[in-house]
C-alpha atoms as a PDB file:
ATOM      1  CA  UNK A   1       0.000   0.000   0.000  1.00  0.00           C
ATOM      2  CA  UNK A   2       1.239   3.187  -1.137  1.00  0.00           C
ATOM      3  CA  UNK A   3       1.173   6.111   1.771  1.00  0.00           C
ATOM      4  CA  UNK A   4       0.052   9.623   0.710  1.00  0.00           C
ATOM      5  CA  UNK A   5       2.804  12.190   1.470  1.00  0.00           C
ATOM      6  CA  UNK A   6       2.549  14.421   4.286  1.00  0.00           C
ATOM      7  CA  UNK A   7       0.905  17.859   2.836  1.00  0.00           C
ATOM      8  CA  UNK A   8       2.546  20.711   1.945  1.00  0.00           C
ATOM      9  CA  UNK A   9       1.522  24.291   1.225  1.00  0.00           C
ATOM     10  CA  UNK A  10      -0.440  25.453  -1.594  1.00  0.00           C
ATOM     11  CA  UNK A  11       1.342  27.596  -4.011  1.00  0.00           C
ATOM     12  CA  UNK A  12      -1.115  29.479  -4.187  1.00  0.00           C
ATOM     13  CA  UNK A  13      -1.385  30.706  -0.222  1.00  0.00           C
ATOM     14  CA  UNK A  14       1.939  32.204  -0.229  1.00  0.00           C
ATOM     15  CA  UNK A  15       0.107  35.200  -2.137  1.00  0.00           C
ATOM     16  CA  UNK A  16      -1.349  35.705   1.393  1.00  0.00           C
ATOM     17  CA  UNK A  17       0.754  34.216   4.292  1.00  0.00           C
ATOM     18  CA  UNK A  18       4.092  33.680   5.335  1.00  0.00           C
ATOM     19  CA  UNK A  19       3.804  30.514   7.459  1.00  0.00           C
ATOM     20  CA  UNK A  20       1.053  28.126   8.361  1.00  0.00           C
ATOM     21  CA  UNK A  21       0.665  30.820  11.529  1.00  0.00           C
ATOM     22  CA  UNK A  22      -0.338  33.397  10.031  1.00  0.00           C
ATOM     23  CA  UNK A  23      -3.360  31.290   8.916  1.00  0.00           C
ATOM     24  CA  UNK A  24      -4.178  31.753  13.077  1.00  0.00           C
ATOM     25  CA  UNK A  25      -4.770  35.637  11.624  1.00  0.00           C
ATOM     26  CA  UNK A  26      -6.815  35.210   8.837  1.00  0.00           C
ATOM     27  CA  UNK A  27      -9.416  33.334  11.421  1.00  0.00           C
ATOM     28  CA  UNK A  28      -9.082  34.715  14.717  1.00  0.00           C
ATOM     29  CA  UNK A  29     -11.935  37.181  14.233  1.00  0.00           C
ATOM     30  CA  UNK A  30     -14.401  34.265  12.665  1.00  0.00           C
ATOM     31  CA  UNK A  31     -15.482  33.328  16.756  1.00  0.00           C
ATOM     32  CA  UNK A  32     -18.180  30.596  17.173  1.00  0.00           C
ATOM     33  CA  UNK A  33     -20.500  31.434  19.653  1.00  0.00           C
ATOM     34  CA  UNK A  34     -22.296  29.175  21.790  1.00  0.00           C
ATOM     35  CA  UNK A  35     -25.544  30.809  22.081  1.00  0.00           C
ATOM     36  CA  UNK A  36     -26.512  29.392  19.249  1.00  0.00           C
ATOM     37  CA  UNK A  37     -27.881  25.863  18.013  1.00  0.00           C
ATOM     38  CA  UNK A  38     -25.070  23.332  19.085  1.00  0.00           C
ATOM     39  CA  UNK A  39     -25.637  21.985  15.539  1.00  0.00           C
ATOM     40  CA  UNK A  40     -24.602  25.812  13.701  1.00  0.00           C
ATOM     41  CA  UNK A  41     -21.509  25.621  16.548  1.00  0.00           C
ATOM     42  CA  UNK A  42     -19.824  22.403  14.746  1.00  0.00           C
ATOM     43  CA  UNK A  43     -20.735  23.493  12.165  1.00  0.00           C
ATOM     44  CA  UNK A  44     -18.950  27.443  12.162  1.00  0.00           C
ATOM     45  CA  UNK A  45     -15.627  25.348  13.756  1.00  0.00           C
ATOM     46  CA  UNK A  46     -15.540  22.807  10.846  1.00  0.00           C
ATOM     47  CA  UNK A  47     -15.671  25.724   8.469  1.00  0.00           C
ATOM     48  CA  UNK A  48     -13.468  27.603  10.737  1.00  0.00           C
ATOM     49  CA  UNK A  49     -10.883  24.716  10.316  1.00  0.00           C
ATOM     50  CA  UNK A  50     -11.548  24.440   6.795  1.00  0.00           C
ATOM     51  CA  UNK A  51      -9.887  28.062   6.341  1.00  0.00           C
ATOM     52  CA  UNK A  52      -7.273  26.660   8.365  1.00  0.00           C
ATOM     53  CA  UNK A  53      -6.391  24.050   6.323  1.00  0.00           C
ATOM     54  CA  UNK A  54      -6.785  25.958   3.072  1.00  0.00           C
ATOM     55  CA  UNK A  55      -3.278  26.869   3.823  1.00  0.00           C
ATOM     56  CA  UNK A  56      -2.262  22.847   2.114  1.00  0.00           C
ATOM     57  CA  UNK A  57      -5.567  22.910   0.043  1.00  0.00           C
ATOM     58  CA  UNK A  58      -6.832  26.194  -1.319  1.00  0.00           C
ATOM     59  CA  UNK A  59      -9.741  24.487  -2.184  1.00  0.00           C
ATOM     60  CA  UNK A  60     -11.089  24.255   1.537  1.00  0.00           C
ATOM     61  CA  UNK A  61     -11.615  27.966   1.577  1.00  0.00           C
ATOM     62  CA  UNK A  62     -14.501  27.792  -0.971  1.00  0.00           C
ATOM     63  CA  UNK A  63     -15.193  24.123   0.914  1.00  0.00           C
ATOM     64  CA  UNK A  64     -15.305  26.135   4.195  1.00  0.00           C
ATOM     65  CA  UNK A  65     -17.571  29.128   2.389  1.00  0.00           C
ATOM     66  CA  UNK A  66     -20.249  26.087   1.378  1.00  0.00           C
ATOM     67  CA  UNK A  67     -20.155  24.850   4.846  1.00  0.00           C
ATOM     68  CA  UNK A  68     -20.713  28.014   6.918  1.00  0.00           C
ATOM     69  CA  UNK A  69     -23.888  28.537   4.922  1.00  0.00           C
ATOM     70  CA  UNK A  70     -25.513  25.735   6.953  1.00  0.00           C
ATOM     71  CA  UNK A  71     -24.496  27.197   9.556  1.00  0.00           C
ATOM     72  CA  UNK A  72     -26.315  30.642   9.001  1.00  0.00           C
ATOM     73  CA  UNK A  73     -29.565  28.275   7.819  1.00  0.00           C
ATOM     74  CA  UNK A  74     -29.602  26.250  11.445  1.00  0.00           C
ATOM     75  CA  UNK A  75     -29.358  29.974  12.662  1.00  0.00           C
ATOM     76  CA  UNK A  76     -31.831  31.658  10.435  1.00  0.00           C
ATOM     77  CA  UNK A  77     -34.478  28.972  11.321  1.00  0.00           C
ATOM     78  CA  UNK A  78     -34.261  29.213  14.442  1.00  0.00           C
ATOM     79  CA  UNK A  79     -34.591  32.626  14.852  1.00  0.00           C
ATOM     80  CA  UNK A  80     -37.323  33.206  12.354  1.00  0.00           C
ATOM     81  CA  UNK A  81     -40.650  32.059  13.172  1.00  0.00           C
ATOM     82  CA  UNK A  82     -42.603  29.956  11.304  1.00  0.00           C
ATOM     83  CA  UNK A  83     -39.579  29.216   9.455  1.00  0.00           C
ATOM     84  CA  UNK A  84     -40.488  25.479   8.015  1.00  0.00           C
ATOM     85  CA  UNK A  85     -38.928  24.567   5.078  1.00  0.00           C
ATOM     86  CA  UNK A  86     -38.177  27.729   3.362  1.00  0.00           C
ATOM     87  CA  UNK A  87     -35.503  27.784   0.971  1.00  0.00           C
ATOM     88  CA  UNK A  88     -32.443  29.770   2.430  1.00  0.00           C
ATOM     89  CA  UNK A  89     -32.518  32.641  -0.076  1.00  0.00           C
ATOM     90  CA  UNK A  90     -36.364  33.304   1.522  1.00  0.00           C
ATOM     91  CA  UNK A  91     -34.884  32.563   4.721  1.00  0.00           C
ATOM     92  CA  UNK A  92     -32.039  35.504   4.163  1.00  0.00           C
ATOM     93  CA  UNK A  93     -34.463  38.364   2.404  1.00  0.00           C
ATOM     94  CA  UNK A  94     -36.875  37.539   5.649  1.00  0.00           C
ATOM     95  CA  UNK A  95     -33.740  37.775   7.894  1.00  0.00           C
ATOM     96  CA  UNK A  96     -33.216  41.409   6.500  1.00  0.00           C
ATOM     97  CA  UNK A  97     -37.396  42.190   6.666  1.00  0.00           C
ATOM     98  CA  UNK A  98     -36.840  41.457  10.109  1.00  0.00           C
ATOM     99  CA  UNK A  99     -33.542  43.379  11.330  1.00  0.00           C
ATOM    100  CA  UNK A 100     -31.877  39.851  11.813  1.00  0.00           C
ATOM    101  CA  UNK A 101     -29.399  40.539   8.917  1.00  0.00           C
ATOM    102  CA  UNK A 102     -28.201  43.924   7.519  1.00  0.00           C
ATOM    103  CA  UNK A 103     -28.145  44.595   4.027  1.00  0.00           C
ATOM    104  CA  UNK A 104     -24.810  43.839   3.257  1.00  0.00           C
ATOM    105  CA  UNK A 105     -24.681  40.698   5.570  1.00  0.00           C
ATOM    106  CA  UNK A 106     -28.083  39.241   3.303  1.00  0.00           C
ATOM    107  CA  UNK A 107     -25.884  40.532  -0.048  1.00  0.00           C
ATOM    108  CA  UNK A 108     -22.825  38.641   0.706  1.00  0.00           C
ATOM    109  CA  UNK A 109     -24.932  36.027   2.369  1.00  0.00           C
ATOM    110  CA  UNK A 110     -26.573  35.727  -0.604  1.00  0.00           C
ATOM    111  CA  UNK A 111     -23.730  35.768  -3.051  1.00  0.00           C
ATOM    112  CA  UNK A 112     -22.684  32.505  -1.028  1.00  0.00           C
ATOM    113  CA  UNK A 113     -25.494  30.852  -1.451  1.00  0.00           C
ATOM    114  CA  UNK A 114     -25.349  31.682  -5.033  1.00  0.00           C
ATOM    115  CA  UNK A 115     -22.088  30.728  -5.661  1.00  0.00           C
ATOM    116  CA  UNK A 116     -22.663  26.639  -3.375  1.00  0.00           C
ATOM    117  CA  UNK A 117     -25.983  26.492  -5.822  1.00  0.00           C
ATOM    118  CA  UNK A 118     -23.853  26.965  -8.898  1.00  0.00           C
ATOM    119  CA  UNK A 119     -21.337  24.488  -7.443  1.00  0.00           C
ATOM    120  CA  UNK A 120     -23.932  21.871  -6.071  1.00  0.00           C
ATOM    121  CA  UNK A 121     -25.291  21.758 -10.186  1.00  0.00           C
ATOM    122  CA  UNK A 122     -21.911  22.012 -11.696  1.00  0.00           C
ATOM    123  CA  UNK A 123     -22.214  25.184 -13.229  1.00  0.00           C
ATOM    124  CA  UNK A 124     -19.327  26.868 -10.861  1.00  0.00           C
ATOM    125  CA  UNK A 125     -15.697  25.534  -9.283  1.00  0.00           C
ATOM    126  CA  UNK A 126     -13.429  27.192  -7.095  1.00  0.00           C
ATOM    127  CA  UNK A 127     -12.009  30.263  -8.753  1.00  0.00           C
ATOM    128  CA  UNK A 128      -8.174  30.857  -8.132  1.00  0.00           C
ATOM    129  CA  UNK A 129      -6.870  33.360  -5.647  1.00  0.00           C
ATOM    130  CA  UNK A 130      -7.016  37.119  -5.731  1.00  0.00           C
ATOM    131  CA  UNK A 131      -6.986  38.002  -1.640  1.00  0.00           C
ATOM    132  CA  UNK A 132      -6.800  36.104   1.172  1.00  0.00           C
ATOM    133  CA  UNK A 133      -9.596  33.184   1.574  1.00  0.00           C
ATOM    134  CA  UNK A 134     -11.370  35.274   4.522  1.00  0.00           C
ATOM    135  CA  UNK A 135     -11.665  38.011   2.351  1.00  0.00           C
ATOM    136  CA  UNK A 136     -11.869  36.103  -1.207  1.00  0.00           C
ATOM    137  CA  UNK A 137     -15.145  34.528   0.837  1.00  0.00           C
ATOM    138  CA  UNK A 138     -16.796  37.174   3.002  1.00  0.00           C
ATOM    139  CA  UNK A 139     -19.245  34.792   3.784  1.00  0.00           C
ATOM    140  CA  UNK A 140     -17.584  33.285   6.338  1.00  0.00           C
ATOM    141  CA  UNK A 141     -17.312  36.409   8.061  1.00  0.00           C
ATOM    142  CA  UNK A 142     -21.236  37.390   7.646  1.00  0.00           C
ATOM    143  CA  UNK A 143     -21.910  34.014   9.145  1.00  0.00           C
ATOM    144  CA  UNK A 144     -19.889  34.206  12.274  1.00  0.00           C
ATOM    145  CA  UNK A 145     -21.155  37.697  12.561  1.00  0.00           C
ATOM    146  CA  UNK A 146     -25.123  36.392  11.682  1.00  0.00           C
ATOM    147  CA  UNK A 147     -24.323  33.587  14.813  1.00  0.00           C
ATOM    148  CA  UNK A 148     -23.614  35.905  16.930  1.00  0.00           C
ATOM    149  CA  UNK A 149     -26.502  38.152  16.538  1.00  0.00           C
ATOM    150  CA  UNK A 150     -23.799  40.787  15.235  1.00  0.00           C
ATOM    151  CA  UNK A 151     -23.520  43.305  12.394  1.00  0.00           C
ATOM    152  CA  UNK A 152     -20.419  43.811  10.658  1.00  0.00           C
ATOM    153  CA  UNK A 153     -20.388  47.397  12.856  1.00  0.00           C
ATOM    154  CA  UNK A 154     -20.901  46.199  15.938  1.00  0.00           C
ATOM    155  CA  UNK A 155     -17.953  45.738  18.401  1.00  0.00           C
ATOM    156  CA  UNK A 156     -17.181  41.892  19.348  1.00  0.00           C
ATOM    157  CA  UNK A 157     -17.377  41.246  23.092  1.00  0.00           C
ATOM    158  CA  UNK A 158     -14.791  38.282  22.358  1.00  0.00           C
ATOM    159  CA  UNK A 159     -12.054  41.073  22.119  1.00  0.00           C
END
């Protein structure tokens, strides 16, 4: 049996970081919180990780983007009433109707879901670099920010 080599870093993510560290930068402001379904929690650290890891894999970024939309859908339905089985883009227009979600978190929130639809149907794959994967994928940010009942203004108490 042939053993797969240990990883090593994308070329790619050397555009961005130094050092595997520095990937501790690029996430330290994406902060699960735990007031929040336990299932959106593992969720938000798996895709947390995911960014992580896109420092051997560039691919887990957009991996990580498509996973922290669950996330903000566990969230969304639980904090919308009467939410059933809405699709998520009703689910993030009635997060804005209702103050849940500013207007640029339910644009980029959006955009995301967008962008896993076109890859869920083939029709989209991961795009190669132009900024770092936290900011290449803003909708990791919006959905740390949407668990913890923040808006991209408002101060974290994690500080």
């Amino acid at each position: 049996m042939q053993r797969l080599p240990f990883p090593v870093p994308d070329e790619r993510v050397h555009l961005f970081v130094s050092g595997y560290a520095d990937m501790h930068d690029l996430v330290e402001d994406l902060v699960v919180p735990e007031d929040v379904p336990k299932a959106a929690v593992t969720v938000l650290r798996t895709a947390r990780e995911l960014l992580r890891q896109s420092y051997y894999c560039y691919e887990f970024s957009t991996v990580a983007v498509m996973h922290s939309l669950i996330a903000v859908e566990i969230v969304l339905r639980d904090r919308i009433p009467d939410a059933g089985k809405r699709p998520l883009h009703q689910l993030i227009k009635q997060g804005a109707a209702d103050g849940i979600l500013t207007a640029r978190q339910a644009e980029y929130l959006d955009y995301g879901r967008q962008i896993r639809n076109g890859m869920a149907h083939g029709q989209t794959t991961h795009a190669l670099p132009r900024s770092p994967p936290t900011q290449q994928h803003p909708t990791s940010q919006q959905a740390c920010l949407v668990c913890q009942g923040r808006t991209p203004d408002t101060p974290s108490s994690a500080g």
